[in-house]
N, C-alpha and C. Protein backbone atom coordinates (compact mmCIF):
# COMPACT_ATOMS: atom_id res chain seq x y z
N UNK A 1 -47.26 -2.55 -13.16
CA UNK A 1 -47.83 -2.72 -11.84
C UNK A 1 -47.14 -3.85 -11.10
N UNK A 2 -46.60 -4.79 -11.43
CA UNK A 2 -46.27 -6.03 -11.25
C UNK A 2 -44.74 -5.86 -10.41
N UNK A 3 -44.04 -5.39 -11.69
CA UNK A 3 -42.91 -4.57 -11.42
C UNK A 3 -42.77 -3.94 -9.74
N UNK A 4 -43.46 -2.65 -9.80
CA UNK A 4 -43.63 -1.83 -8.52
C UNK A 4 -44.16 -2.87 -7.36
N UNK A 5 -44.74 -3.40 -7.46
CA UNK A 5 -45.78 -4.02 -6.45
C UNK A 5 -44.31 -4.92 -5.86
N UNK A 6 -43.57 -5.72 -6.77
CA UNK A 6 -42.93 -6.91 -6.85
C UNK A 6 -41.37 -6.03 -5.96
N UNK A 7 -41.40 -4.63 -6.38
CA UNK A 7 -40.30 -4.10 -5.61
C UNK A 7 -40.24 -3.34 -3.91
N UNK A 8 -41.78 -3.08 -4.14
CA UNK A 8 -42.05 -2.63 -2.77
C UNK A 8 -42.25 -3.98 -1.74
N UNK A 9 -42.86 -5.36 -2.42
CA UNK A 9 -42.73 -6.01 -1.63
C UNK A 9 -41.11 -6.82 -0.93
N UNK A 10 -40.29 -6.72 -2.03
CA UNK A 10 -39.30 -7.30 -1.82
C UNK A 10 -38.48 -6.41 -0.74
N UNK A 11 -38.47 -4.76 -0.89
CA UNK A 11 -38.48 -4.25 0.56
C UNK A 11 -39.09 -4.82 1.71
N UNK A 12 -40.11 -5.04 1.89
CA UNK A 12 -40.72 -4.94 3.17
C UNK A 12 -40.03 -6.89 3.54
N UNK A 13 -39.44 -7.61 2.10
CA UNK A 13 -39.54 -9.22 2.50
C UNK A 13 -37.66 -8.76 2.87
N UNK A 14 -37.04 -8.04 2.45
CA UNK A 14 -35.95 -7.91 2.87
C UNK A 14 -35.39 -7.44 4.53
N UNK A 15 -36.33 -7.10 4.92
CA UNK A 15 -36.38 -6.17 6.43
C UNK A 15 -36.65 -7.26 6.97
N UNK A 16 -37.82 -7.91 6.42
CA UNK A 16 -38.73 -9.02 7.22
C UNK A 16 -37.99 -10.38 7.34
N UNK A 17 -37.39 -11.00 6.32
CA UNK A 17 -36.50 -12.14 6.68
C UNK A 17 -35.08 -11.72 7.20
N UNK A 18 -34.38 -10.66 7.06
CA UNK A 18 -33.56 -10.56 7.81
C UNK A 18 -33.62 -9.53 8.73
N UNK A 19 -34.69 -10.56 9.82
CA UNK A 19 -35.21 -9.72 11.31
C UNK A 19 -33.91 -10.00 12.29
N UNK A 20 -32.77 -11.04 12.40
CA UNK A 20 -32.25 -11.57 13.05
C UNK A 20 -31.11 -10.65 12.94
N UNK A 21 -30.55 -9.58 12.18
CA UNK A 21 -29.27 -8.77 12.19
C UNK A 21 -29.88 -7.95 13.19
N UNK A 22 -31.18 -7.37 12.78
CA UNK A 22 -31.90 -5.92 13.56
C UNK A 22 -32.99 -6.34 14.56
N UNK A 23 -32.70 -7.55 15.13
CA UNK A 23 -33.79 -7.96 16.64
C UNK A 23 -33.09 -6.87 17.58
N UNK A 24 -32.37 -6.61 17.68
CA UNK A 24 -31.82 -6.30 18.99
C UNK A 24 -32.28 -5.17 18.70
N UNK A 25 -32.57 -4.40 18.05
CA UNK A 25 -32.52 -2.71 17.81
C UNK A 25 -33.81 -2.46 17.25
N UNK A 26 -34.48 -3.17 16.67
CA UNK A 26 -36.01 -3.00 16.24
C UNK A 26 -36.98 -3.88 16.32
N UNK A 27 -37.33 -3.91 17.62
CA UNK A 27 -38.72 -4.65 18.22
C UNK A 27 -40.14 -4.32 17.53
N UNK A 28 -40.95 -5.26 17.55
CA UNK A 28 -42.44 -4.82 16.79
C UNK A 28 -42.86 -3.34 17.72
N UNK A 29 -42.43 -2.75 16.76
CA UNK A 29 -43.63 -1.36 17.23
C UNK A 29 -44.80 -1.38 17.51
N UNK A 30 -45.45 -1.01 18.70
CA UNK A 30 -47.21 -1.39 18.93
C UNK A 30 -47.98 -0.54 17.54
N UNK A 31 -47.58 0.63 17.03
CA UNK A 31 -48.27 1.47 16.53
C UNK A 31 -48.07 1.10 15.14
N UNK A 32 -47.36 0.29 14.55
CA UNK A 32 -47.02 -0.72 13.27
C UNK A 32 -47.84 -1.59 13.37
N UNK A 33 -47.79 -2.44 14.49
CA UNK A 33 -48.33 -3.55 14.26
C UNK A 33 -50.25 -3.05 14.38
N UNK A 34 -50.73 -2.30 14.67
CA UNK A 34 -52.00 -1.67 15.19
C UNK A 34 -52.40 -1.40 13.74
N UNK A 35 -51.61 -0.38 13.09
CA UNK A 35 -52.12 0.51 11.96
C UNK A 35 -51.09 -0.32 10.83
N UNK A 36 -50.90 -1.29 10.54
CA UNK A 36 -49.58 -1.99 9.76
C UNK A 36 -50.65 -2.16 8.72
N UNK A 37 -51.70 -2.51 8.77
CA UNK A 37 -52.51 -2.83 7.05
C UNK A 37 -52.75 -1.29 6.48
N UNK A 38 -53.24 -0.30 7.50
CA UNK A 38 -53.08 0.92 6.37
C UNK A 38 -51.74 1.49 5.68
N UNK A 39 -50.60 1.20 6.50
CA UNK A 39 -49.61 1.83 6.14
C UNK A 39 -49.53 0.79 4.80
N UNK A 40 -49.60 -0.73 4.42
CA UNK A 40 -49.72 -1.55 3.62
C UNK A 40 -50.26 -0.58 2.63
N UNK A 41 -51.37 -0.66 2.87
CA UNK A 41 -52.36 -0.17 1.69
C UNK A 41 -51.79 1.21 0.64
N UNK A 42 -51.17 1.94 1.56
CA UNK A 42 -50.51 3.32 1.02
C UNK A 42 -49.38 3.31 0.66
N UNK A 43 -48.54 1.95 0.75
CA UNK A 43 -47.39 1.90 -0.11
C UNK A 43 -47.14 2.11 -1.31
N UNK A 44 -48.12 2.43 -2.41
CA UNK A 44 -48.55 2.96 -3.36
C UNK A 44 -48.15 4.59 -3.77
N UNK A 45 -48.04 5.05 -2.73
CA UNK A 45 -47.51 6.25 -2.63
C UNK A 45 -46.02 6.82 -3.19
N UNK A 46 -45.61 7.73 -3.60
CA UNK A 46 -44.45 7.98 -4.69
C UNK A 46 -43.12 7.68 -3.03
N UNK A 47 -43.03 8.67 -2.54
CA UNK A 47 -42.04 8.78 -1.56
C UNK A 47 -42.04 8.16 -0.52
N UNK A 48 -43.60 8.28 -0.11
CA UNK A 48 -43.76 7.79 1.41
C UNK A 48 -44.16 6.44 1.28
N UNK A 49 -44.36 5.89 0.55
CA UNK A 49 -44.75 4.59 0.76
C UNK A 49 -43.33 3.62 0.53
N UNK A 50 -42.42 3.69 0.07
CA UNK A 50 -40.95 3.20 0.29
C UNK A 50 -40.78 3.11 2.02
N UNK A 51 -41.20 4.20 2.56
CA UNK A 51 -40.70 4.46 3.96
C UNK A 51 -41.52 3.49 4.93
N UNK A 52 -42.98 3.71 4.51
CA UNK A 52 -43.75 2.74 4.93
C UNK A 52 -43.66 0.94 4.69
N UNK A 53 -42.90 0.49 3.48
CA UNK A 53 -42.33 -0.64 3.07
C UNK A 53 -41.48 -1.08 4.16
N UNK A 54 -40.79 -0.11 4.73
CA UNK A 54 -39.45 0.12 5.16
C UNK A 54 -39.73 -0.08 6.78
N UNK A 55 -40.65 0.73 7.18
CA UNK A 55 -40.84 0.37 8.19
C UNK A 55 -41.78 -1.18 8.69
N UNK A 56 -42.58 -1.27 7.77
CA UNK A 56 -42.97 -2.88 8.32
C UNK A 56 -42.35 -3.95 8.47
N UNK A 57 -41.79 -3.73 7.28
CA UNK A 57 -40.26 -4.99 7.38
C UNK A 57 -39.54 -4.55 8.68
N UNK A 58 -39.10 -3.50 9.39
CA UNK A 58 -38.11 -3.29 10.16
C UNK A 58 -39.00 -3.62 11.56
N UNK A 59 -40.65 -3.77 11.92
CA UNK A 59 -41.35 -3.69 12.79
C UNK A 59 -41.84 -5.40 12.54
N UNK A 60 -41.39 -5.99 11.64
CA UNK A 60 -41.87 -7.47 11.36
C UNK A 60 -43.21 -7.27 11.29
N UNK A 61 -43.73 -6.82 10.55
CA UNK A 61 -45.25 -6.91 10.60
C UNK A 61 -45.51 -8.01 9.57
N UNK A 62 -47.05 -9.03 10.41
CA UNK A 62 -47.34 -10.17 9.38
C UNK A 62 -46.85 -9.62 7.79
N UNK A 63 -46.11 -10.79 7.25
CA UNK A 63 -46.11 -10.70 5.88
C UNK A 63 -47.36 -10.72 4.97
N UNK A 64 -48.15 -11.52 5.68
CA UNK A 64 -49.46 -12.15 4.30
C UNK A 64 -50.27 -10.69 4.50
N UNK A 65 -50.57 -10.20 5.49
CA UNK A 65 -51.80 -8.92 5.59
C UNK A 65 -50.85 -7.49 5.03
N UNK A 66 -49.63 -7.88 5.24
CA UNK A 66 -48.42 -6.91 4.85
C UNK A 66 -48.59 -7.05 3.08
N UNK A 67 -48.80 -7.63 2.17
CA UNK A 67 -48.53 -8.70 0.76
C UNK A 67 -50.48 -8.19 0.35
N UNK A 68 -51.16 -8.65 1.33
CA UNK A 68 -52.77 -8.02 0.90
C UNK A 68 -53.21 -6.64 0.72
N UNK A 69 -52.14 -5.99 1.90
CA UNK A 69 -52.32 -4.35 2.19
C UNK A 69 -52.28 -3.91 0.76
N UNK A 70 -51.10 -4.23 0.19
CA UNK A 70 -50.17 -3.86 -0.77
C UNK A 70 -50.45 -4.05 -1.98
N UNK A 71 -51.33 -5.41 -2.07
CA UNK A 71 -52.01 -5.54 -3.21
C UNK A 71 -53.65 -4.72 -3.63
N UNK A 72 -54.15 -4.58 -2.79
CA UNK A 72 -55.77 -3.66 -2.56
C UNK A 72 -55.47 -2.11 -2.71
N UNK A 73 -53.72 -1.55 -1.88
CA UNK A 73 -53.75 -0.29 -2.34
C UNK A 73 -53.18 0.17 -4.02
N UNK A 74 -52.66 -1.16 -4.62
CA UNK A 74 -52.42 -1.15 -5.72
C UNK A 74 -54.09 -1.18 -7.03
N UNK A 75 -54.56 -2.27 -6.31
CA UNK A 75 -55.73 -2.34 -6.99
C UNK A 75 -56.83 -1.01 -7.28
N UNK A 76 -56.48 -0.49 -5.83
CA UNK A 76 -57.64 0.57 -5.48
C UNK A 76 -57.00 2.00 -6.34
N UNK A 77 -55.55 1.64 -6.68
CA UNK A 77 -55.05 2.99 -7.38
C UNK A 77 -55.35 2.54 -8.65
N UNK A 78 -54.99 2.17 -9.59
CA UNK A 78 -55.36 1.53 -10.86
C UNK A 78 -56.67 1.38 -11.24
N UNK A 79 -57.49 1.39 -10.16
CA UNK A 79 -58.82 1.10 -10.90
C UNK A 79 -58.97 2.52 -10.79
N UNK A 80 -58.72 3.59 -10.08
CA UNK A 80 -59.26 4.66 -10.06
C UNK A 80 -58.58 5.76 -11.41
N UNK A 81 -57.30 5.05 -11.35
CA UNK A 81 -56.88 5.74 -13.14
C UNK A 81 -57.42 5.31 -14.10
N UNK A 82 -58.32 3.95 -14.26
CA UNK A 82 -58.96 3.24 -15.42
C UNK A 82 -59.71 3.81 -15.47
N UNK A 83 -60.64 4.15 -14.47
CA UNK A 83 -61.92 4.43 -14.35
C UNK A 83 -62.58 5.44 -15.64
N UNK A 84 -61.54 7.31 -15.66
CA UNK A 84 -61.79 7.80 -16.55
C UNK A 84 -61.92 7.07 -18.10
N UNK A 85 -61.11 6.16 -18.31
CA UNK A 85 -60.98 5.97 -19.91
C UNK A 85 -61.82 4.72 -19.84
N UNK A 86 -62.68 3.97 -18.98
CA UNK A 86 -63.47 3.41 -19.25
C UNK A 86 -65.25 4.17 -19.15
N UNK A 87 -65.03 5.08 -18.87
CA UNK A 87 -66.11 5.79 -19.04
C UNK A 87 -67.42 5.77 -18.03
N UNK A 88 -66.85 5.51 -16.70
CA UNK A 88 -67.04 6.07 -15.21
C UNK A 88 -67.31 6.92 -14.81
């Protein structure tokens, strides 16, 4: 979990600290910055959530609510695979 979590974020911190190559060409999107904690949350996702990584970093969306999204949709997946073998 650590792993994944630690790689999807380093996407979104790679886009995000180097905002200064891609200012000129990728301004905060209103519709990123609006809906930017759900897309967070679903980075969890096999394909689409890379893209969604991808786009916050490229839309600068806050890092810390970007880093929380990411951690709650991780949490919220994992507990829901535990759940069966703890007897839920």
């Amino acid at each position: 979990m650590a792993g994944v979590c630690l790689r999807q974020t380093s996407i979104y911190a790679l886009y995000f600290l180097k905002h200064r190559l891609f200012y000129a060409q990728f301004l905060p999107h209103p519709r990123i910055q609006k809906l930017g904690f759900v897309y967070a949350f679903f980075v969890f996702l096999p394909v689409v959530g890379d893209v969604f990584a991808l786009a916050l970093g490229l839309a600068r969306y806050h890092q810390w609510l970007a880093l929380l999204g990411i951690a709650l949709g991780k949490l919220a997946r994992y507990s829901v695979l535990i759940m069966p073998l703890v007897g839920f």
